[in-house]
N, C-alpha and C. Protein backbone atom coordinates (compact mmCIF):
# COMPACT_ATOMS: atom_id res chain seq x y z
N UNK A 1 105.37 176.05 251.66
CA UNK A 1 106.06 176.68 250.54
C UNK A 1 107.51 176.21 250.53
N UNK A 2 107.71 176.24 249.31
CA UNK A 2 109.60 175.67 248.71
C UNK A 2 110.54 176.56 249.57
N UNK A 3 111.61 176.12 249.76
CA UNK A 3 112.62 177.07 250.06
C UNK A 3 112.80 178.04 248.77
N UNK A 4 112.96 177.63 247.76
CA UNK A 4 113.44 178.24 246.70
C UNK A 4 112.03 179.82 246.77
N UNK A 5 110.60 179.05 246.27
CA UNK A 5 109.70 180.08 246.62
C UNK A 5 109.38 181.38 247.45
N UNK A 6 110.09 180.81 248.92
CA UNK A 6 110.61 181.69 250.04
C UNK A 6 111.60 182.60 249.57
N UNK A 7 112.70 181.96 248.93
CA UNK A 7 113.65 182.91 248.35
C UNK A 7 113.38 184.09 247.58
N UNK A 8 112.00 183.52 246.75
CA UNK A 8 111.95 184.46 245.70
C UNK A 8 110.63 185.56 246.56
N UNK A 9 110.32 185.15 247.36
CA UNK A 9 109.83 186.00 247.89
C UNK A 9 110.45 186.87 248.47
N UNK A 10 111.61 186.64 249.22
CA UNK A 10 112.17 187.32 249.95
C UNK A 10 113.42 188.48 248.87
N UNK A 11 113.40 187.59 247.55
CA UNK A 11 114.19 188.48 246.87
C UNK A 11 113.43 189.32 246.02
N UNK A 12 112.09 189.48 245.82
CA UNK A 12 111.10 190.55 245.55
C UNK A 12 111.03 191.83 246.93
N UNK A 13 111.17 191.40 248.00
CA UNK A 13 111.21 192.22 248.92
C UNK A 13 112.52 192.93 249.50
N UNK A 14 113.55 192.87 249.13
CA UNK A 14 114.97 193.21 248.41
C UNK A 14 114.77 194.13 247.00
N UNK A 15 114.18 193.63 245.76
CA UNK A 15 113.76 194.50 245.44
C UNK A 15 113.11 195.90 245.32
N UNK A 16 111.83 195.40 245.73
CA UNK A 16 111.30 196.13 246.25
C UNK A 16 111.83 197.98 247.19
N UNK A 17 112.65 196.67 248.35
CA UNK A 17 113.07 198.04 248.87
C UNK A 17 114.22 198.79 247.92
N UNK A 18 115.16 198.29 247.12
CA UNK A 18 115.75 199.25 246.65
C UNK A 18 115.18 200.30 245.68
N UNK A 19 113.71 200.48 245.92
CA UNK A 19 113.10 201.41 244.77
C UNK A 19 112.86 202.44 245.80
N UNK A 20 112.32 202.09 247.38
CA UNK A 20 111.83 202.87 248.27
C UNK A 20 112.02 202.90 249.64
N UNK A 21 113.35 202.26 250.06
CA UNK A 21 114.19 202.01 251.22
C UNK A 21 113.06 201.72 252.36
N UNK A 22 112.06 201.80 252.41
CA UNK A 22 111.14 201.06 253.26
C UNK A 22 112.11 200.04 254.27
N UNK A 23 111.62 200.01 255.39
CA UNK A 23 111.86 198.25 256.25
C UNK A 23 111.06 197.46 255.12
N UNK A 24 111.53 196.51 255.53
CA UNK A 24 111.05 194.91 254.87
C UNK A 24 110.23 194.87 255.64
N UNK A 25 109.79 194.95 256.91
CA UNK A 25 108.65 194.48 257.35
C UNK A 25 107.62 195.30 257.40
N UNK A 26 108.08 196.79 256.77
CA UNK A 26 106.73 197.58 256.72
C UNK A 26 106.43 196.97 254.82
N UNK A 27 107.03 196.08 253.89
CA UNK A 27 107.22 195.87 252.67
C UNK A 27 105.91 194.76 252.32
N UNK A 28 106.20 194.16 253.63
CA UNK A 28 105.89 192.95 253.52
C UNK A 28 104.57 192.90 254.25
N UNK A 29 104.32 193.97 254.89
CA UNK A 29 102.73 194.00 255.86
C UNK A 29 102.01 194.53 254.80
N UNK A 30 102.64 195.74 253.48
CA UNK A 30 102.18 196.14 252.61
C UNK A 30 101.96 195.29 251.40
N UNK A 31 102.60 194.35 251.19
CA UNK A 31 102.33 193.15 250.39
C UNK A 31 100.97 192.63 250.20
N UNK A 32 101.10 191.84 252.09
CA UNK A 32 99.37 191.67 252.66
C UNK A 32 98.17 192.27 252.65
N UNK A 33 98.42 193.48 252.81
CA UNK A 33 97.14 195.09 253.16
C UNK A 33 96.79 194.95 251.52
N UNK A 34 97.80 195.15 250.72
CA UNK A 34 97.34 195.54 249.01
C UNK A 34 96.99 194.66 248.17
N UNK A 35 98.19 193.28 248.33
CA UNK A 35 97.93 191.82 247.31
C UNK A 35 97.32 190.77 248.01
N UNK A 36 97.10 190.84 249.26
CA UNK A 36 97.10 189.56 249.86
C UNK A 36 97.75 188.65 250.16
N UNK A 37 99.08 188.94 249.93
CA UNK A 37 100.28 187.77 249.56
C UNK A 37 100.80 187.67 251.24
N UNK A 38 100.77 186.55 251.39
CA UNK A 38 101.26 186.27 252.76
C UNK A 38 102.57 185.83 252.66
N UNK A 39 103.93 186.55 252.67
CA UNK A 39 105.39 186.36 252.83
C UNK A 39 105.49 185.44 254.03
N UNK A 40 106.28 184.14 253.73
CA UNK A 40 106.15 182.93 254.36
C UNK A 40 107.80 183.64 255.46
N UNK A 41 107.52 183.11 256.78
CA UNK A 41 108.68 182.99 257.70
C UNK A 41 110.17 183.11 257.36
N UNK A 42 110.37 182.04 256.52
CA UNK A 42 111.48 182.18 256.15
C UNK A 42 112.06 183.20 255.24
N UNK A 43 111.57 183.62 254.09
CA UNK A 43 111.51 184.93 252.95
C UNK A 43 111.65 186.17 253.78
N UNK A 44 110.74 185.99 254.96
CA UNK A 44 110.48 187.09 256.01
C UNK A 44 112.14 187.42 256.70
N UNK A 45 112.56 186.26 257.44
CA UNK A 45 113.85 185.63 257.86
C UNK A 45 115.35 186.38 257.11
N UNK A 46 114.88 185.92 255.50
CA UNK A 46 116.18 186.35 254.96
C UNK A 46 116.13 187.77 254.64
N UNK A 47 114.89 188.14 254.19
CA UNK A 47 114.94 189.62 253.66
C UNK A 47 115.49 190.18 254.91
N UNK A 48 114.97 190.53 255.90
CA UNK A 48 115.19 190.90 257.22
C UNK A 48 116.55 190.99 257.92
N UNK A 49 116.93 189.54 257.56
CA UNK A 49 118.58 189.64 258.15
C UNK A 49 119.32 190.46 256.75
N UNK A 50 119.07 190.38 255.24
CA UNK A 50 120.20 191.05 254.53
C UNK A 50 119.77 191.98 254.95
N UNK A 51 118.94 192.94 255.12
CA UNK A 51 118.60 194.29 255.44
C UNK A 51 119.30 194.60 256.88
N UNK A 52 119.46 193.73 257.46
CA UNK A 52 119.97 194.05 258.82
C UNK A 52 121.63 194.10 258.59
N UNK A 53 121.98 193.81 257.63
CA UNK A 53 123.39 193.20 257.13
C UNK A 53 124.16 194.11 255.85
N UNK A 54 123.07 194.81 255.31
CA UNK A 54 123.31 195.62 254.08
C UNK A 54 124.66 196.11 254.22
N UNK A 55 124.93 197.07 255.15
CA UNK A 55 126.16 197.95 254.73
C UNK A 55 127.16 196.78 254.39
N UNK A 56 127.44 195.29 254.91
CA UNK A 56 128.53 194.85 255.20
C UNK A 56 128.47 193.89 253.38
N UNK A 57 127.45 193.57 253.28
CA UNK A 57 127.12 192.99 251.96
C UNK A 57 126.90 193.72 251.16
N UNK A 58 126.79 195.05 250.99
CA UNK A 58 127.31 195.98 249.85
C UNK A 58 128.90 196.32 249.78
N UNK A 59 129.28 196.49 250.87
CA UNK A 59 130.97 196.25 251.04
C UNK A 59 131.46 195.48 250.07
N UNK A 60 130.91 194.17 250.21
CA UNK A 60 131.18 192.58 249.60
C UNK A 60 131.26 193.41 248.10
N UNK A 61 130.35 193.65 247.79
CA UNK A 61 129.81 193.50 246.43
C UNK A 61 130.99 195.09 245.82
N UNK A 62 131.15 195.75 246.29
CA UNK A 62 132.00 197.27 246.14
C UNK A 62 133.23 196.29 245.77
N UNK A 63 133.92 195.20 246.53
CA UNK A 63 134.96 195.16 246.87
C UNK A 63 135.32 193.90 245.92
N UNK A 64 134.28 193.96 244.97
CA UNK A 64 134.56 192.01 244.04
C UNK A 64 133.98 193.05 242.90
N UNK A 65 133.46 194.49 242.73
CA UNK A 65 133.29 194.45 241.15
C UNK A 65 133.66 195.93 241.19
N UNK A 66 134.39 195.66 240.85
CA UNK A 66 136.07 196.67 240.50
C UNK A 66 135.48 197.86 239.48
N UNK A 67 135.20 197.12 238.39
CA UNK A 67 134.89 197.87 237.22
C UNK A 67 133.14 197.98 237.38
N UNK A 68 132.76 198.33 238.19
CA UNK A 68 131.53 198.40 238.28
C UNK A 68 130.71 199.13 239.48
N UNK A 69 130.72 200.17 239.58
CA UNK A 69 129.84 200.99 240.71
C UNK A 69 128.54 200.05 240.76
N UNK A 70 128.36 200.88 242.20
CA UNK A 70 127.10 199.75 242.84
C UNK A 70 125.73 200.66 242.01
N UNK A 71 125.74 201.94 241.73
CA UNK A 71 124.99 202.66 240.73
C UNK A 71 124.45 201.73 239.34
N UNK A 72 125.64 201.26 238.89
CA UNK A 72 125.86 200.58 237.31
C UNK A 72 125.17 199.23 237.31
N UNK A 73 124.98 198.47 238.54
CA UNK A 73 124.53 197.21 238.73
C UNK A 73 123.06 196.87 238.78
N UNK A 74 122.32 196.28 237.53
CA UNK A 74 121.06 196.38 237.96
C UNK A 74 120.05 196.06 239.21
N UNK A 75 119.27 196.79 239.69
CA UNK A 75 118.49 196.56 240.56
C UNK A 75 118.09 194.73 241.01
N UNK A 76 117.77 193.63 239.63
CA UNK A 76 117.68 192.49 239.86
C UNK A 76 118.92 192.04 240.29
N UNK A 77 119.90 192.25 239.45
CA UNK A 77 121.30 191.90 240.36
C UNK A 77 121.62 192.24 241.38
N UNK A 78 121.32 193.24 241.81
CA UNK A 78 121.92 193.80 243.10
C UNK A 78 120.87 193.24 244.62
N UNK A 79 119.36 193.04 243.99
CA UNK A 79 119.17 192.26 245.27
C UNK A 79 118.94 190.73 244.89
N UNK A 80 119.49 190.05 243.70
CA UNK A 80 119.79 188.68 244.38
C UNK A 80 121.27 188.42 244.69
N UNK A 81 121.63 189.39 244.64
CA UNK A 81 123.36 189.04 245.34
C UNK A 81 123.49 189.52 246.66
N UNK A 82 122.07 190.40 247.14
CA UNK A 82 122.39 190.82 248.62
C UNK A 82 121.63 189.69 249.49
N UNK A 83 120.72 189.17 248.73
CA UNK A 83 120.18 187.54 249.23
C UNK A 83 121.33 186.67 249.75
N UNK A 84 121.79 186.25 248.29
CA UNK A 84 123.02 185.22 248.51
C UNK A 84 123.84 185.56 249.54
N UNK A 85 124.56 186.81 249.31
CA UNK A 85 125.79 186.95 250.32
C UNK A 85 125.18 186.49 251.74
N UNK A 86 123.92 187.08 251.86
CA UNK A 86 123.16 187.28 252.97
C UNK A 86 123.56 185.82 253.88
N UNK A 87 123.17 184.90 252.91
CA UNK A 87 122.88 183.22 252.76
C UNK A 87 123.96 182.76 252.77
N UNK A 88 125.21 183.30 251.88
CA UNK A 88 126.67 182.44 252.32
C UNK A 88 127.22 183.00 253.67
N UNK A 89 127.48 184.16 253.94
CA UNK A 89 128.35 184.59 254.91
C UNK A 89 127.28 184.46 256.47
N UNK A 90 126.01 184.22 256.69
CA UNK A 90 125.17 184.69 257.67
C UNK A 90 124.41 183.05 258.27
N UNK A 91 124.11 182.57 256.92
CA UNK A 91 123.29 181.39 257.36
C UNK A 91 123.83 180.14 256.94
N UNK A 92 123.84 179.27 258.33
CA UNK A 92 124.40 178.52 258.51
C UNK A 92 123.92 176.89 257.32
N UNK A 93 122.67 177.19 257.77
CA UNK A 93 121.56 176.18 257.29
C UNK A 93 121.43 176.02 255.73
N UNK A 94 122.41 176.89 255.26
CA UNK A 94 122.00 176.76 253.55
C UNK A 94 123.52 176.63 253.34
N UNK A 95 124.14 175.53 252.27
CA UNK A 95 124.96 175.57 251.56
C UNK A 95 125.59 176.43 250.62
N UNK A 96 126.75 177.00 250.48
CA UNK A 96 126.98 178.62 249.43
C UNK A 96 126.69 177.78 248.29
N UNK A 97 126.73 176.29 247.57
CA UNK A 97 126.84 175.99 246.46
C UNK A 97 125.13 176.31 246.38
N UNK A 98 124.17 175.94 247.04
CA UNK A 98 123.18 176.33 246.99
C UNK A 98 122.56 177.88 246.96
N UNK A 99 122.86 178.50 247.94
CA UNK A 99 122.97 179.72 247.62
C UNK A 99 123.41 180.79 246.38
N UNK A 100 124.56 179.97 245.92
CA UNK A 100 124.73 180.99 244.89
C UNK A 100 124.29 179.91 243.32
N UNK A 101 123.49 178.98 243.17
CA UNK A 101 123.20 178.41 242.59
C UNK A 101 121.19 178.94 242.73
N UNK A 102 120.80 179.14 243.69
CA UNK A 102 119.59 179.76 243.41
C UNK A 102 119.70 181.56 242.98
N UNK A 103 120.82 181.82 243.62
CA UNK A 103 120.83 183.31 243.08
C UNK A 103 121.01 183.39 241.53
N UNK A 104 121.79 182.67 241.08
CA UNK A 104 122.12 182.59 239.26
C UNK A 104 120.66 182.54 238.33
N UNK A 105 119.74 181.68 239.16
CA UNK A 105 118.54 180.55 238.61
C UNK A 105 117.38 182.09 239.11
N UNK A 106 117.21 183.00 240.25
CA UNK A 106 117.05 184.02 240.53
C UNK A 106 117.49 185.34 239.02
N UNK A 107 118.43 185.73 238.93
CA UNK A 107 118.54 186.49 237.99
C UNK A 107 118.18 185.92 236.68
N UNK A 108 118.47 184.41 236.71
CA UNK A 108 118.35 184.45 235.06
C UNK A 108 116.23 184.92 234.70
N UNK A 109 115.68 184.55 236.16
CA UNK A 109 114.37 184.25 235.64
C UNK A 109 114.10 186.18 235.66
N UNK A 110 114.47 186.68 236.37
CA UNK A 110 114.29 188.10 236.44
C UNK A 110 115.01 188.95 235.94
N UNK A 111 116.08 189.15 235.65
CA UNK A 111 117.07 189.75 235.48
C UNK A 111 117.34 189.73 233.69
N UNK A 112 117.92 190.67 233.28
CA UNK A 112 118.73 190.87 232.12
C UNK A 112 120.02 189.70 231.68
N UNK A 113 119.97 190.05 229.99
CA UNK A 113 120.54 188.84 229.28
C UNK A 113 122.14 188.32 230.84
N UNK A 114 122.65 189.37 230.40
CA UNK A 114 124.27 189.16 231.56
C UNK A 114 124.19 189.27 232.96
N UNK A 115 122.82 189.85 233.76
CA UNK A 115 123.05 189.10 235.02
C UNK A 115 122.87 188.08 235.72
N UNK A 116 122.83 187.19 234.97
CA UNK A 116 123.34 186.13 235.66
C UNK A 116 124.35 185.09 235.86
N UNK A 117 125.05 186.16 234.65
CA UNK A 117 126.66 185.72 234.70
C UNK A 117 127.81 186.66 235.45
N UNK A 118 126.97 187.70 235.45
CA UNK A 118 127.63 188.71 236.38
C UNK A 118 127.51 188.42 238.12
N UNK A 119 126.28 188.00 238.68
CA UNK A 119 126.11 187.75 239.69
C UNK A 119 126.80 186.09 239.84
N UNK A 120 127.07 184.95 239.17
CA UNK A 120 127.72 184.01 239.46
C UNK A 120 129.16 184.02 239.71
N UNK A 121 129.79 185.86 239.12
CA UNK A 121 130.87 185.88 238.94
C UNK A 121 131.26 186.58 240.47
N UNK A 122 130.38 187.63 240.75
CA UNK A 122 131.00 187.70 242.18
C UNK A 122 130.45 187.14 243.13
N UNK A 123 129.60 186.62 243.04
CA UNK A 123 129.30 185.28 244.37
C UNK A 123 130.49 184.29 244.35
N UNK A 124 131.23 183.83 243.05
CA UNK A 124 132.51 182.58 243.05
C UNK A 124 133.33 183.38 243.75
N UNK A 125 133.80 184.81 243.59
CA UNK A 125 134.56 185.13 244.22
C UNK A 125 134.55 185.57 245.99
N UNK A 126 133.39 185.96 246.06
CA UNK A 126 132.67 185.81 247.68
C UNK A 126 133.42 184.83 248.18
N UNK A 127 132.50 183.76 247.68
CA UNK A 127 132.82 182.36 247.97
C UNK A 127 134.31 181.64 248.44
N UNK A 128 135.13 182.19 247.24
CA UNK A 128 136.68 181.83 247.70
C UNK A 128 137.51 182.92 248.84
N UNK A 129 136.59 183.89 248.58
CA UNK A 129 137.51 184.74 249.75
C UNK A 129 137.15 184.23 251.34
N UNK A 130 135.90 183.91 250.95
CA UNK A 130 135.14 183.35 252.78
C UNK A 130 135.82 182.18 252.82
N UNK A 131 136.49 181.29 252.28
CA UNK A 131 136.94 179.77 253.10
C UNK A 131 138.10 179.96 253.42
C-alpha cells in the first residue's frame, strides 16, 4: 500500500476517534472484526503516535487559529491537521512540504468547500514557527 493510502487510513482512524475517543488500536482491531479492512503498519504508526501526541498538537492548532475554537473546526479538518502536525513536528522520515501537501489533498477529498484552505493555512504557519 501507498504512503499516501496509509495516510488516509490512518486519517479515517483520527476521525473516527474524534466521534468516540476510543484508542486507535481498539479502532482499528474494530475496523478488522466489522469491515475486514486490514490498517497497514504505517497508518497504524501515525494514528497511534498523533494520539499519543494529541494534547501537544491540539496546543499547536489552539495556538495558530485565533479566531477559531477547536469546537468550530470541522471534524475532517481537525483530524487531518492532527495527522500532519503529527508528521511535521514527530516524524523524521516525511518531509513538512509533503506532509502538509497530503493533508490539503486529504481535506479537499473529504472535507468541506474551505477546509482545505483553512488547514493549509495553519499547517504554513506550524511550519514557520518549527524552523
Amino acid at each position: 500500500m501507498s504512503r499516501r493510502k496509509s495516510r488516509e487510513q490512518a486519517f479515517a482512524l483520527l476521525f473516527e476517534k474524534s466521534f468516540n475517543d476510543l484508542p486507535v488500536m481498539e479502532l482499528a482491531e474494530g475496523a478488522q472484526d466489522a469491515r475486514e479492512i486490514i490498517v497497514e503498519p504505517f497508518a497504524l504508526a501515525l494514528a497511534t503516535g498523533a494520539e499519543d501526541k494529541l494534547s501537544e498538537i491540539d496546543a499547536r492548532i489552539d495556538a495558530c487559529s485565533h479566531k477559531w475554537s477547536r469546537d468550530r473546526i470541522s471534524r475532517v479538518a481537525l483530524a487531518v491537521m492532527r495527522l500532519a502536525i503529527y508528521e511535521m513536528l514527530y516524524d523524521d522520515d516525511t518531509p513538512v512540504s509533503v506532509a502538509i501537501n497530503e493533508a490539503v489533498e486529504l481535506a479537499k477529498r473529504y472535507g468541506g468547500d474551505e477546509d482545505s484552505s483553512f488547514v493549509n493555512g495553519i499547517l504554513g504557519t506550524i511550519s514557520r514557527e518549527s524552523v
